[in-house]
PDB file of N, CA and C in Angstrom:
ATOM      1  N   UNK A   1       0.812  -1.190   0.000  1.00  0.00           N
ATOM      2  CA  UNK A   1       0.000   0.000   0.000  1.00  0.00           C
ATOM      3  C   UNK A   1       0.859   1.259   0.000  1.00  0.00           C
ATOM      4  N   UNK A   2       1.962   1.563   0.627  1.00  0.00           N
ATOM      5  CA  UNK A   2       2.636   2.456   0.517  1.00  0.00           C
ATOM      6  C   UNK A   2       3.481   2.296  -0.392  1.00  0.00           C
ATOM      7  N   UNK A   3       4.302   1.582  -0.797  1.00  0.00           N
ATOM      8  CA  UNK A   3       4.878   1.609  -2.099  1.00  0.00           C
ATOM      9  C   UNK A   3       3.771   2.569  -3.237  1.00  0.00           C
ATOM     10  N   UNK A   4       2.605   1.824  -3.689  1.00  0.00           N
ATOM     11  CA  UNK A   4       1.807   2.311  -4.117  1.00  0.00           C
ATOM     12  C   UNK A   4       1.535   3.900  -3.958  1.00  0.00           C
ATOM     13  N   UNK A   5       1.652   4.514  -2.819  1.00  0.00           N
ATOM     14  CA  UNK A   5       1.083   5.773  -2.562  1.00  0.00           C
ATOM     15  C   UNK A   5       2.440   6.962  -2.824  1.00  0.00           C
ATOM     16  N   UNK A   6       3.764   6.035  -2.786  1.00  0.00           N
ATOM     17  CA  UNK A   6       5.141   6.789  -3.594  1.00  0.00           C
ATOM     18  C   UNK A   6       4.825   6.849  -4.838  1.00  0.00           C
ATOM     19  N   UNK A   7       4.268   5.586  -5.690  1.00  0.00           N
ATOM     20  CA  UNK A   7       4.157   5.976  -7.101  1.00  0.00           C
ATOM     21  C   UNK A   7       3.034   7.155  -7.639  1.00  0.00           C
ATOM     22  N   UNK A   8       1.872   7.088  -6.277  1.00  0.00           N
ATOM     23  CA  UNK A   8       1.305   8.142  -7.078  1.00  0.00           C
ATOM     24  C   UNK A   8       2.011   9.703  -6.932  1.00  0.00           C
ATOM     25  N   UNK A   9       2.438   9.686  -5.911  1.00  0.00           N
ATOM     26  CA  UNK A   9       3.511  10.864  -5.328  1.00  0.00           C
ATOM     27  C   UNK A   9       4.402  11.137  -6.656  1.00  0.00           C
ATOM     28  N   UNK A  10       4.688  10.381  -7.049  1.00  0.00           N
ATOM     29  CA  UNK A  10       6.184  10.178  -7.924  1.00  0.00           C
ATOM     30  C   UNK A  10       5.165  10.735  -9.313  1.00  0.00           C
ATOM     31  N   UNK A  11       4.104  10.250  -9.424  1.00  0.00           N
ATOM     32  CA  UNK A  11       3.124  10.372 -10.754  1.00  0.00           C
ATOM     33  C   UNK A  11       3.173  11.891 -10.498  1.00  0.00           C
ATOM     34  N   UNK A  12       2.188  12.500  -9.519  1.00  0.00           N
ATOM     35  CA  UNK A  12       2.133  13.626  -9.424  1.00  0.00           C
ATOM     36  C   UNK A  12       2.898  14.918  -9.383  1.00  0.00           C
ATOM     37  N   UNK A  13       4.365  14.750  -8.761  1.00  0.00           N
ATOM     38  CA  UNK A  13       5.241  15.205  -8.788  1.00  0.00           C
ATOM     39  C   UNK A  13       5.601  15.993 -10.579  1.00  0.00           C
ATOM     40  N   UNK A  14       5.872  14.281 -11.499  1.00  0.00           N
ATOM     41  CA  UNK A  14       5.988  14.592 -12.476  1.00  0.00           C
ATOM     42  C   UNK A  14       4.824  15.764 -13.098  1.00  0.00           C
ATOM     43  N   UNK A  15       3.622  15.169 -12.829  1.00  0.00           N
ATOM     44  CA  UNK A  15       2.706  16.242 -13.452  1.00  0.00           C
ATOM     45  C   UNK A  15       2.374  17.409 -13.286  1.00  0.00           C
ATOM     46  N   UNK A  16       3.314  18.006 -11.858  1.00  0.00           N
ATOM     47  CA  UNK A  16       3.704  19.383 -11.881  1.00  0.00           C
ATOM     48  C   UNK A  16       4.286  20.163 -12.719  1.00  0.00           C
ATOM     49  N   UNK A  17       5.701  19.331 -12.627  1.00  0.00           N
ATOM     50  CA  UNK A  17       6.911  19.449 -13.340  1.00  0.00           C
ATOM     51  C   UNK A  17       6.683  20.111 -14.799  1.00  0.00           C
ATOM     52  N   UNK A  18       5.594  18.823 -15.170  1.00  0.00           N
ATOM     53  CA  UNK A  18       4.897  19.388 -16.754  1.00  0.00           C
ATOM     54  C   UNK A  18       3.982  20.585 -17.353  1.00  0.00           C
ATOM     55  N   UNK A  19       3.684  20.345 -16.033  1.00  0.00           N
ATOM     56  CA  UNK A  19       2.696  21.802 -15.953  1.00  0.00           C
ATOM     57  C   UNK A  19       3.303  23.091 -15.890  1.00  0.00           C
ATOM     58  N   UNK A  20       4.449  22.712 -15.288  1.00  0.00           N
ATOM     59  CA  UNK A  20       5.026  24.008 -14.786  1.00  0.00           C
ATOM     60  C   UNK A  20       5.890  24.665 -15.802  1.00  0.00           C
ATOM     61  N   UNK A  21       6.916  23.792 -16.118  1.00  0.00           N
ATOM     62  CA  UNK A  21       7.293  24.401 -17.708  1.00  0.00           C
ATOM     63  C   UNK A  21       6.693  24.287 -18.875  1.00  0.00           C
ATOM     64  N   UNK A  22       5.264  23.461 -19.027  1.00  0.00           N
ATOM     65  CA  UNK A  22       4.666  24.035 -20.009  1.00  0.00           C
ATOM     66  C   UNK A  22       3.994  25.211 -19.741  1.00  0.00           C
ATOM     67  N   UNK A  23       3.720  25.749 -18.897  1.00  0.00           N
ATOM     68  CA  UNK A  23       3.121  27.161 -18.656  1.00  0.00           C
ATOM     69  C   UNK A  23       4.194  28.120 -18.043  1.00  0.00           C
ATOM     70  N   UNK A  24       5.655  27.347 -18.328  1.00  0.00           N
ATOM     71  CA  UNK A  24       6.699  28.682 -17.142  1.00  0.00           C
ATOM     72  C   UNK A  24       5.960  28.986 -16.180  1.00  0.00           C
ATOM     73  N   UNK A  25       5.487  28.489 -15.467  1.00  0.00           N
ATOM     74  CA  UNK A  25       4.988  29.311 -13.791  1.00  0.00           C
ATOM     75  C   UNK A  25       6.429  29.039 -13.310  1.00  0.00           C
ATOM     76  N   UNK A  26       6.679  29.905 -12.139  1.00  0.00           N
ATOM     77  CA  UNK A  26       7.972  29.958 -11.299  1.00  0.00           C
ATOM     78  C   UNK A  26       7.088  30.139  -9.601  1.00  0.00           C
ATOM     79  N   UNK A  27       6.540  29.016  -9.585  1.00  0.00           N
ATOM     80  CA  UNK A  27       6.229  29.268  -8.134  1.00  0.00           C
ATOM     81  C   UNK A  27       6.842  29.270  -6.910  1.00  0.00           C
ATOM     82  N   UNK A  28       8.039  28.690  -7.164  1.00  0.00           N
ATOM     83  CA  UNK A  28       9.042  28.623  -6.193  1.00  0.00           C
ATOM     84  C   UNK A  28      10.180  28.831  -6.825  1.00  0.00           C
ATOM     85  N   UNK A  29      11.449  29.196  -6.497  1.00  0.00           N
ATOM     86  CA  UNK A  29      12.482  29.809  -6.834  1.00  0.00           C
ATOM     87  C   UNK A  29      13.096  28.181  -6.793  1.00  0.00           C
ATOM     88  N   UNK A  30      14.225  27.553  -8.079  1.00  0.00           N
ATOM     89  CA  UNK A  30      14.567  26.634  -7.857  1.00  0.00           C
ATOM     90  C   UNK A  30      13.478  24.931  -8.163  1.00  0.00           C
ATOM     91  N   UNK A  31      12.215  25.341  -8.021  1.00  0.00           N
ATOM     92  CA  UNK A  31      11.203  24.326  -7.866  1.00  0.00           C
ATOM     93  C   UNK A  31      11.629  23.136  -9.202  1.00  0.00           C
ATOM     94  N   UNK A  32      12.307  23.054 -10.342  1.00  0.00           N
ATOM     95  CA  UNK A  32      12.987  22.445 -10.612  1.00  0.00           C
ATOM     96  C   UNK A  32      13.891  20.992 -10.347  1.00  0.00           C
ATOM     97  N   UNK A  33      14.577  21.990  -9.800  1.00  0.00           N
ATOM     98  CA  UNK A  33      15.668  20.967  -8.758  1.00  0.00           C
ATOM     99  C   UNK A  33      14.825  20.443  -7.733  1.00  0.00           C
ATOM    100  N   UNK A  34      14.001  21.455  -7.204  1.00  0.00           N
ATOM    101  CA  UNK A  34      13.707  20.462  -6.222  1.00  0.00           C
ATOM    102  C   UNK A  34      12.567  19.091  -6.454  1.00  0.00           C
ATOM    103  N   UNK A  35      12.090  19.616  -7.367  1.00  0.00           N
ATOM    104  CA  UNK A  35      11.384  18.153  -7.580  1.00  0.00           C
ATOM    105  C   UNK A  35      12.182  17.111  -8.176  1.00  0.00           C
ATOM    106  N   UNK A  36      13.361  17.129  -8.859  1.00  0.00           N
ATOM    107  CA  UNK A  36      14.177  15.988  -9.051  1.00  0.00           C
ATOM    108  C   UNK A  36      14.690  15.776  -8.263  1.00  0.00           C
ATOM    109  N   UNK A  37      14.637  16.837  -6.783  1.00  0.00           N
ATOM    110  CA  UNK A  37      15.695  15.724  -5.915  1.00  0.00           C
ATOM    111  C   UNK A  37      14.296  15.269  -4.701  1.00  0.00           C
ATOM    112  N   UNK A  38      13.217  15.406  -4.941  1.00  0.00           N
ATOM    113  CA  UNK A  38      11.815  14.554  -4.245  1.00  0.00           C
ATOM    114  C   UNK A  38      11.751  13.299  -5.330  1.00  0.00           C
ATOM    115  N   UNK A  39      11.950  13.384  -6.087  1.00  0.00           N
ATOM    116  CA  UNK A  39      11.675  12.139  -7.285  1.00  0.00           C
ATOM    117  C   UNK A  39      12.757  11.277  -6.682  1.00  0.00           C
ATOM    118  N   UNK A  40      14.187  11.723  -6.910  1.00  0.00           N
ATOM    119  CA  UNK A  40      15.236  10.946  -6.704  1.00  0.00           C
ATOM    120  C   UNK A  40      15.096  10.204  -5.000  1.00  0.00           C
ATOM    121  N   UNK A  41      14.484  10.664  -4.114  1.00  0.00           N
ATOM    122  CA  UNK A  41      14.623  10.157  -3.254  1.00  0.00           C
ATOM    123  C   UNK A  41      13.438   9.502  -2.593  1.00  0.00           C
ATOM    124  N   UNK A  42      12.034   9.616  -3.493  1.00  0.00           N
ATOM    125  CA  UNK A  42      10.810   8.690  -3.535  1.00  0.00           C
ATOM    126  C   UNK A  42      11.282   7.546  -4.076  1.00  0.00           C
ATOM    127  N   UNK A  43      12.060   7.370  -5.319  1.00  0.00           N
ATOM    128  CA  UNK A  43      12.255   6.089  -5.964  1.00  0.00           C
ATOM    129  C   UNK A  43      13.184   5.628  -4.938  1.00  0.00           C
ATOM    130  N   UNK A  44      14.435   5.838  -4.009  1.00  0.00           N
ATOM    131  CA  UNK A  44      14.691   5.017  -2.967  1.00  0.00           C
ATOM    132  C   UNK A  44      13.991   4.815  -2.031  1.00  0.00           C
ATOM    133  N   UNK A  45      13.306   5.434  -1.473  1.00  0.00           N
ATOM    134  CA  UNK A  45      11.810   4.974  -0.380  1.00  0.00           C
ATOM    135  C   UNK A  45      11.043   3.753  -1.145  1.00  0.00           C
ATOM    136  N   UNK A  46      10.827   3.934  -2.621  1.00  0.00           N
ATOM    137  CA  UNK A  46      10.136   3.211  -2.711  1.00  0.00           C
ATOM    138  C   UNK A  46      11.081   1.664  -3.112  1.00  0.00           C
ATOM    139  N   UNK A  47      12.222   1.913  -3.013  1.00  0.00           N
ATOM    140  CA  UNK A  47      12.904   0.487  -2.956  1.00  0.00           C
ATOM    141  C   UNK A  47      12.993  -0.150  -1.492  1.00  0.00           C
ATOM    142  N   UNK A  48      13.271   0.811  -0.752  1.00  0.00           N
ATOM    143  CA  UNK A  48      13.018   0.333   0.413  1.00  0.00           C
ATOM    144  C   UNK A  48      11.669  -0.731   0.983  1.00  0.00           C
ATOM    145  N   UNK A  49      10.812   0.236   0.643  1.00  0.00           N
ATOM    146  CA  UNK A  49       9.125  -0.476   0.704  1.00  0.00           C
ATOM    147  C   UNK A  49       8.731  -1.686   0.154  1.00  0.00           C
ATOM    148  N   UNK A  50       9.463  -1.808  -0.803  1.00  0.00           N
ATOM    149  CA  UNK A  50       9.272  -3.301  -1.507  1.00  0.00           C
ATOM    150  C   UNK A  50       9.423  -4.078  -0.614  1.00  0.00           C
ATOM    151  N   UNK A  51      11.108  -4.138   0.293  1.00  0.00           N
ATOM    152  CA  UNK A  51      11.906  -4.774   1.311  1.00  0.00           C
ATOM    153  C   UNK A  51      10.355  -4.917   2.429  1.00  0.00           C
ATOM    154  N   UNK A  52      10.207  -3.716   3.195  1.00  0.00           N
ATOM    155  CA  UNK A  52       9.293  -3.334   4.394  1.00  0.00           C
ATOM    156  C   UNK A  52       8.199  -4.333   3.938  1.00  0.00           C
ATOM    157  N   UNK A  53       7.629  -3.728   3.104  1.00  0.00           N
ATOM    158  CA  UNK A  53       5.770  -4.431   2.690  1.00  0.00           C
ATOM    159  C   UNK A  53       6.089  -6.262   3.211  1.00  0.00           C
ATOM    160  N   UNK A  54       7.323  -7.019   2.775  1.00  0.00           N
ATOM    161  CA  UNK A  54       7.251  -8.170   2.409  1.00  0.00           C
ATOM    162  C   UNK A  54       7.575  -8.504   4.191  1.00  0.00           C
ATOM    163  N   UNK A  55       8.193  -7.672   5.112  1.00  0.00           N
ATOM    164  CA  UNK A  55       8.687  -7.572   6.751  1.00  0.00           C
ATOM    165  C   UNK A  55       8.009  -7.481   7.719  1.00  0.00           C
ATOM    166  N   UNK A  56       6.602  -6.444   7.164  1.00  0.00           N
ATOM    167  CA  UNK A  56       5.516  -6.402   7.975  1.00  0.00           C
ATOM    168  C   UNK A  56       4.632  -7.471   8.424  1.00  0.00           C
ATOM    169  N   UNK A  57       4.588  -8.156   7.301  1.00  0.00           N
ATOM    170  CA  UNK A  57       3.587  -9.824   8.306  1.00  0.00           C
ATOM    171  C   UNK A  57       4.472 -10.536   9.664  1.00  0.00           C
ATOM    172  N   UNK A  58       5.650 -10.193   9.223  1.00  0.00           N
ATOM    173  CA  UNK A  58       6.181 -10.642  10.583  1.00  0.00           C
ATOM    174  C   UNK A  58       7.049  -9.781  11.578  1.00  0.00           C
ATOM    175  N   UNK A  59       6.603  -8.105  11.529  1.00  0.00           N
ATOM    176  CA  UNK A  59       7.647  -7.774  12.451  1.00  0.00           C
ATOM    177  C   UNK A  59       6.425  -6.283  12.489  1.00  0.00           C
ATOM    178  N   UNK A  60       6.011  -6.830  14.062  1.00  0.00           N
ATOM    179  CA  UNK A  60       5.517  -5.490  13.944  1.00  0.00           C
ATOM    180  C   UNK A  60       6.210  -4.083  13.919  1.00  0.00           C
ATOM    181  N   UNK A  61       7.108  -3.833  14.223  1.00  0.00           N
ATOM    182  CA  UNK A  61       7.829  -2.259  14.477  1.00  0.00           C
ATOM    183  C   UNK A  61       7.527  -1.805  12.754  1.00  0.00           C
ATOM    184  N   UNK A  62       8.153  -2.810  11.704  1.00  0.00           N
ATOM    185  CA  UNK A  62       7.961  -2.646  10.095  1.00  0.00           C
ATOM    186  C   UNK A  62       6.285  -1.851  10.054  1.00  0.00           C
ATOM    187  N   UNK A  63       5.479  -2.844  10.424  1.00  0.00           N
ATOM    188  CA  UNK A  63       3.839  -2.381  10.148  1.00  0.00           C
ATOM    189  C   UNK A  63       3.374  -1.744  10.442  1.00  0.00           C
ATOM    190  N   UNK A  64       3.819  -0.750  11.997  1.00  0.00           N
ATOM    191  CA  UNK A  64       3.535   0.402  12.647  1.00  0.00           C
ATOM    192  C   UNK A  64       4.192   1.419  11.478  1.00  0.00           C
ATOM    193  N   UNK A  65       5.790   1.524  11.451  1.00  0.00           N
ATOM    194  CA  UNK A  65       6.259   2.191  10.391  1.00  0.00           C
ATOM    195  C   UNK A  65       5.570   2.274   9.205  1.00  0.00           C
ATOM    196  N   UNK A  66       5.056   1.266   8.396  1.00  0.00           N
ATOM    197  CA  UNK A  66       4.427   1.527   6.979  1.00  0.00           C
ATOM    198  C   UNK A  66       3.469   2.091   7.444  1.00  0.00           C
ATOM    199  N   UNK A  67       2.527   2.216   8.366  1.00  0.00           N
ATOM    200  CA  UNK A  67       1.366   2.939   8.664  1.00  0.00           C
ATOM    201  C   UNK A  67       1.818   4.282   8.795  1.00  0.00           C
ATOM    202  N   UNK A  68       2.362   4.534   9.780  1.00  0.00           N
ATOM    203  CA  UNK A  68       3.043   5.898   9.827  1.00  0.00           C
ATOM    204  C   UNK A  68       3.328   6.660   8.511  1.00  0.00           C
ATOM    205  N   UNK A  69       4.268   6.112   7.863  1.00  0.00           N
ATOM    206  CA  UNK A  69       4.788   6.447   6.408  1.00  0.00           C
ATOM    207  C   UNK A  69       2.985   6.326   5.484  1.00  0.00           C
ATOM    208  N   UNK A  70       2.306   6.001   5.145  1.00  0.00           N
ATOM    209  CA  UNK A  70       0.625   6.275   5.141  1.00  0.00           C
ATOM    210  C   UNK A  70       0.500   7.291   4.895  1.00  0.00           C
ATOM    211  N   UNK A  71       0.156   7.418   6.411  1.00  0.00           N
ATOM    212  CA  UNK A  71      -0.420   9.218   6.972  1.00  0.00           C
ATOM    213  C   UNK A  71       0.463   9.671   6.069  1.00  0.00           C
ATOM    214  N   UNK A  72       1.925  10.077   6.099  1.00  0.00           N
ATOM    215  CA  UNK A  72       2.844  10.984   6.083  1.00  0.00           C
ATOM    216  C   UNK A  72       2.453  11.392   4.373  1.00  0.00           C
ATOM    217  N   UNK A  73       2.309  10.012   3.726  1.00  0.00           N
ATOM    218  CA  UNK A  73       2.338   9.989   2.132  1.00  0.00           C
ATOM    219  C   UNK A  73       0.806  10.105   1.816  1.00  0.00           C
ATOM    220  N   UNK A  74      -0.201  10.964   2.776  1.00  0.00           N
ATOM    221  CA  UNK A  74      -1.523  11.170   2.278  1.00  0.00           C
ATOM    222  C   UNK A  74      -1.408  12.798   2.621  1.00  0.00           C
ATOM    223  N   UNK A  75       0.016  13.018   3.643  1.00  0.00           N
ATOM    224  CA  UNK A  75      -0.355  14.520   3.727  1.00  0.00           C
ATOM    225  C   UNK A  75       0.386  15.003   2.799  1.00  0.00           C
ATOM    226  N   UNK A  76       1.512  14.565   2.205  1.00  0.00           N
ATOM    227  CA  UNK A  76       2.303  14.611   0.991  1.00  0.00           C
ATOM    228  C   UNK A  76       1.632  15.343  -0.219  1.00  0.00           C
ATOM    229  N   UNK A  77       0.614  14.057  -0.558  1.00  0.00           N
ATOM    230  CA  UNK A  77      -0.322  13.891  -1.551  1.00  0.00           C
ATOM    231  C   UNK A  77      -1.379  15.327  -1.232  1.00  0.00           C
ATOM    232  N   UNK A  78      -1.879  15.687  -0.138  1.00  0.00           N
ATOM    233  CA  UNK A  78      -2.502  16.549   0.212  1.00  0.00           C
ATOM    234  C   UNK A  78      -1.973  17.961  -0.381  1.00  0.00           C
ATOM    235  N   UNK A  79      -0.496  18.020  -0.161  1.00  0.00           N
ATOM    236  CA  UNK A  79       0.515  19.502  -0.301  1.00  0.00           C
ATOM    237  C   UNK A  79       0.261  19.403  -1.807  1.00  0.00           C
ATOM    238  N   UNK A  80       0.905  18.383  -2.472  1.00  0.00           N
ATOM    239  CA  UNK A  80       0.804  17.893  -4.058  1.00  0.00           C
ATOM    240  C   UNK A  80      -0.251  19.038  -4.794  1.00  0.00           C
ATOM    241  N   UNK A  81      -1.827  18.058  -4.037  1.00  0.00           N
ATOM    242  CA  UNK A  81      -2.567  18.444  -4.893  1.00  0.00           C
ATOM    243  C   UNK A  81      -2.956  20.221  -4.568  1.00  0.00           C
ATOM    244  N   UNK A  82      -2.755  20.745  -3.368  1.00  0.00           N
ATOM    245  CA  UNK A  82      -2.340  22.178  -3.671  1.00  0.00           C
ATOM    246  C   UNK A  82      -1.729  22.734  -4.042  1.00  0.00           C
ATOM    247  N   UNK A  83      -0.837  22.539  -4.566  1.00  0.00           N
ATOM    248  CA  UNK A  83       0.328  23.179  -5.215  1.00  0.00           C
ATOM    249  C   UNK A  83      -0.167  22.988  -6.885  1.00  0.00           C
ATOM    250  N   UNK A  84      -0.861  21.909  -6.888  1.00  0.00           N
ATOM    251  CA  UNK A  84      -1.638  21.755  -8.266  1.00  0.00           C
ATOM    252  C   UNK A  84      -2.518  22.902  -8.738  1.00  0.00           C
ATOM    253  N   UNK A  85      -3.618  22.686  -7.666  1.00  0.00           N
ATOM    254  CA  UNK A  85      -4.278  23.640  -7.490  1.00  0.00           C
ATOM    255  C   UNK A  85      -3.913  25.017  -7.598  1.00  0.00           C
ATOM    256  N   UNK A  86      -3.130  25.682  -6.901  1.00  0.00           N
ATOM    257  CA  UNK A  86      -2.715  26.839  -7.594  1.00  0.00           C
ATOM    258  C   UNK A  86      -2.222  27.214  -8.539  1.00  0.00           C
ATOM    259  N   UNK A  87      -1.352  25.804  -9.189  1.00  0.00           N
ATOM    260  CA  UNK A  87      -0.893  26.438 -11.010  1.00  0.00           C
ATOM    261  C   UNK A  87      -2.178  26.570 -11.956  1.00  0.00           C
ATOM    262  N   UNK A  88      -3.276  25.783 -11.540  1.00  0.00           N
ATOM    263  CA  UNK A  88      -4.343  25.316 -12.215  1.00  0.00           C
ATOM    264  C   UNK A  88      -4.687  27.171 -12.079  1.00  0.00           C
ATOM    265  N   UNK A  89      -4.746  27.445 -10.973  1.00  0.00           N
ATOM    266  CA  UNK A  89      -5.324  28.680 -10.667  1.00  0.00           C
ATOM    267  C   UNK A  89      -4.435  29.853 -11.125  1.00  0.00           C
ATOM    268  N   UNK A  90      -3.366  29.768 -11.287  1.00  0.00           N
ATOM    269  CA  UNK A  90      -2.637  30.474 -11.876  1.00  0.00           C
ATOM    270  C   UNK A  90      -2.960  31.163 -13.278  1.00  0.00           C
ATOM    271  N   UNK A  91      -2.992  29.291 -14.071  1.00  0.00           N
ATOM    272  CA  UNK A  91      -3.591  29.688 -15.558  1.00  0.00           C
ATOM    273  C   UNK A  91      -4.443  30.110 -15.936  1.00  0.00           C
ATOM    274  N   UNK A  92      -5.205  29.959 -15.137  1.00  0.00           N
ATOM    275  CA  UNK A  92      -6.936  30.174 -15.329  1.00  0.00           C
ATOM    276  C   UNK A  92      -6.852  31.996 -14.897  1.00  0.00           C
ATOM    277  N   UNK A  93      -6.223  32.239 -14.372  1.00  0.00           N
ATOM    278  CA  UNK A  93      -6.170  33.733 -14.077  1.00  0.00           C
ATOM    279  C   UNK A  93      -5.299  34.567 -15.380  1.00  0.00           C
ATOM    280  N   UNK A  94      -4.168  33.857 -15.362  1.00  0.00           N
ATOM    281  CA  UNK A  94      -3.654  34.399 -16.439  1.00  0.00           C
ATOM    282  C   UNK A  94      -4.371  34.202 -18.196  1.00  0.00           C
ATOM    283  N   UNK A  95      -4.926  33.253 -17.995  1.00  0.00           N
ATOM    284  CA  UNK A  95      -6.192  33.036 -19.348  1.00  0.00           C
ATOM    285  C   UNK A  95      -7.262  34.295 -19.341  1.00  0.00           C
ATOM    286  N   UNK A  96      -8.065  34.533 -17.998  1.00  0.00           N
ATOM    287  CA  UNK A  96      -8.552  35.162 -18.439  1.00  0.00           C
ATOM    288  C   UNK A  96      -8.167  37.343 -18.145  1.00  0.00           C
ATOM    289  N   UNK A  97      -6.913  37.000 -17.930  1.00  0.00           N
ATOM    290  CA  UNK A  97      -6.273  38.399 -18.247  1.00  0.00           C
ATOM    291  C   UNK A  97      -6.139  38.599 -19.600  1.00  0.00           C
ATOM    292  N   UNK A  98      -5.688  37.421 -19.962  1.00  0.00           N
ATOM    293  CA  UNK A  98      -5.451  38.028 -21.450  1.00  0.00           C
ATOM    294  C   UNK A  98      -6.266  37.933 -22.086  1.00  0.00           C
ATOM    295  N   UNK A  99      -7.565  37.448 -21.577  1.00  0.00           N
ATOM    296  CA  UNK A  99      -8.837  37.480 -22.301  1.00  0.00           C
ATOM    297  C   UNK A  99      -9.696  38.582 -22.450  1.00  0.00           C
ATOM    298  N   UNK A 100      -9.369  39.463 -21.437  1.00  0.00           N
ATOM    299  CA  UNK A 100      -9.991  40.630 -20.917  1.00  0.00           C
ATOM    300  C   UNK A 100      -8.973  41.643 -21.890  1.00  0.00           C
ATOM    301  N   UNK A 101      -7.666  41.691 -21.861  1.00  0.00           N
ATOM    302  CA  UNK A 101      -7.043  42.402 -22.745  1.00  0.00           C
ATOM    303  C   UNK A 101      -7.362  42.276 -24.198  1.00  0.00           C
ATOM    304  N   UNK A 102      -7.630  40.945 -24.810  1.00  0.00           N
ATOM    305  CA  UNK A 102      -7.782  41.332 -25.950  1.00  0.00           C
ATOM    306  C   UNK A 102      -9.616  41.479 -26.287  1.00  0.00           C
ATOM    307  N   UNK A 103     -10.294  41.663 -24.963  1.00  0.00           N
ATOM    308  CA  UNK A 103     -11.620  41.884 -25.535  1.00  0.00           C
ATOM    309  C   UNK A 103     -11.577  43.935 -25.302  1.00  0.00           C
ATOM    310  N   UNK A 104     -10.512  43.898 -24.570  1.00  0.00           N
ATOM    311  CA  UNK A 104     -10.134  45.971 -24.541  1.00  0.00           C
ATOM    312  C   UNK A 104      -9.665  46.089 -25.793  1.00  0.00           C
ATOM    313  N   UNK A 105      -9.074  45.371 -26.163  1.00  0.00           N
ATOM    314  CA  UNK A 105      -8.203  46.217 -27.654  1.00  0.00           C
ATOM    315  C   UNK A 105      -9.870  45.466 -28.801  1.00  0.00           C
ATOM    316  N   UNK A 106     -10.539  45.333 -28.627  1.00  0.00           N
ATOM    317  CA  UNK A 106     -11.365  44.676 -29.873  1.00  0.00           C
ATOM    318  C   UNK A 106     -12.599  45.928 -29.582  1.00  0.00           C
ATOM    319  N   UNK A 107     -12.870  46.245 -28.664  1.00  0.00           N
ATOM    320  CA  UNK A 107     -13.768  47.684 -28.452  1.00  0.00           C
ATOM    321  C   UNK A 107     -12.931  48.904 -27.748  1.00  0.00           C
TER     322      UNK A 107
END
């Protein structure tokens, strides 16, 4: 289950990324780098987890931990999808600025 919840992390991440230089937003100074170095270090969590997932039927401290790591990777997912949310909101603002500009220059 948590392995799983890195890949969507890892999914989403990317689909910032795409968003972000296909529209140049600069929402964070650097935001670039920093999502290749959240990528680079989800794909070792998520090697790890492979290990954990298969540890947990027999060790509880592992199964408390993957639970923990859960939460952590739903509030993750939570930040994600705001940060989405505001490029979404970004464009949509900047769409209709320039929508408004070119309905000034047409009257």
């Amino acid at each position: 289950m948590a392995e799983a919840m890195v890949s969507v992390l890892l999914e989403q991440l990317a689909s910032i990324t795409r968003k972000q230089i296909e529209e140049e937003v600069s929402l964070v100074v650097n935001v670039d780098q920093e999502v290749e170095n959240l990528i680079f270090h989800l794909n070792a969590v998520k090697a790890v987890l492979q290990d954990a997932e298969e540890r947990q039927v027999h060790e509880a401290n592992v199964r408390n931990w993957l639970h923990n790591l859960e939460d952590v990777s739903y509030g993750i997912n939570d930040v994600l999808d705001e940060w989405n949310t505001e490029i979404l909101k970004h464009q949509f603002e900047k769409q209709e600025k320039e929508a408004f500009t070119k309905r000034k220059f047409l009257f």
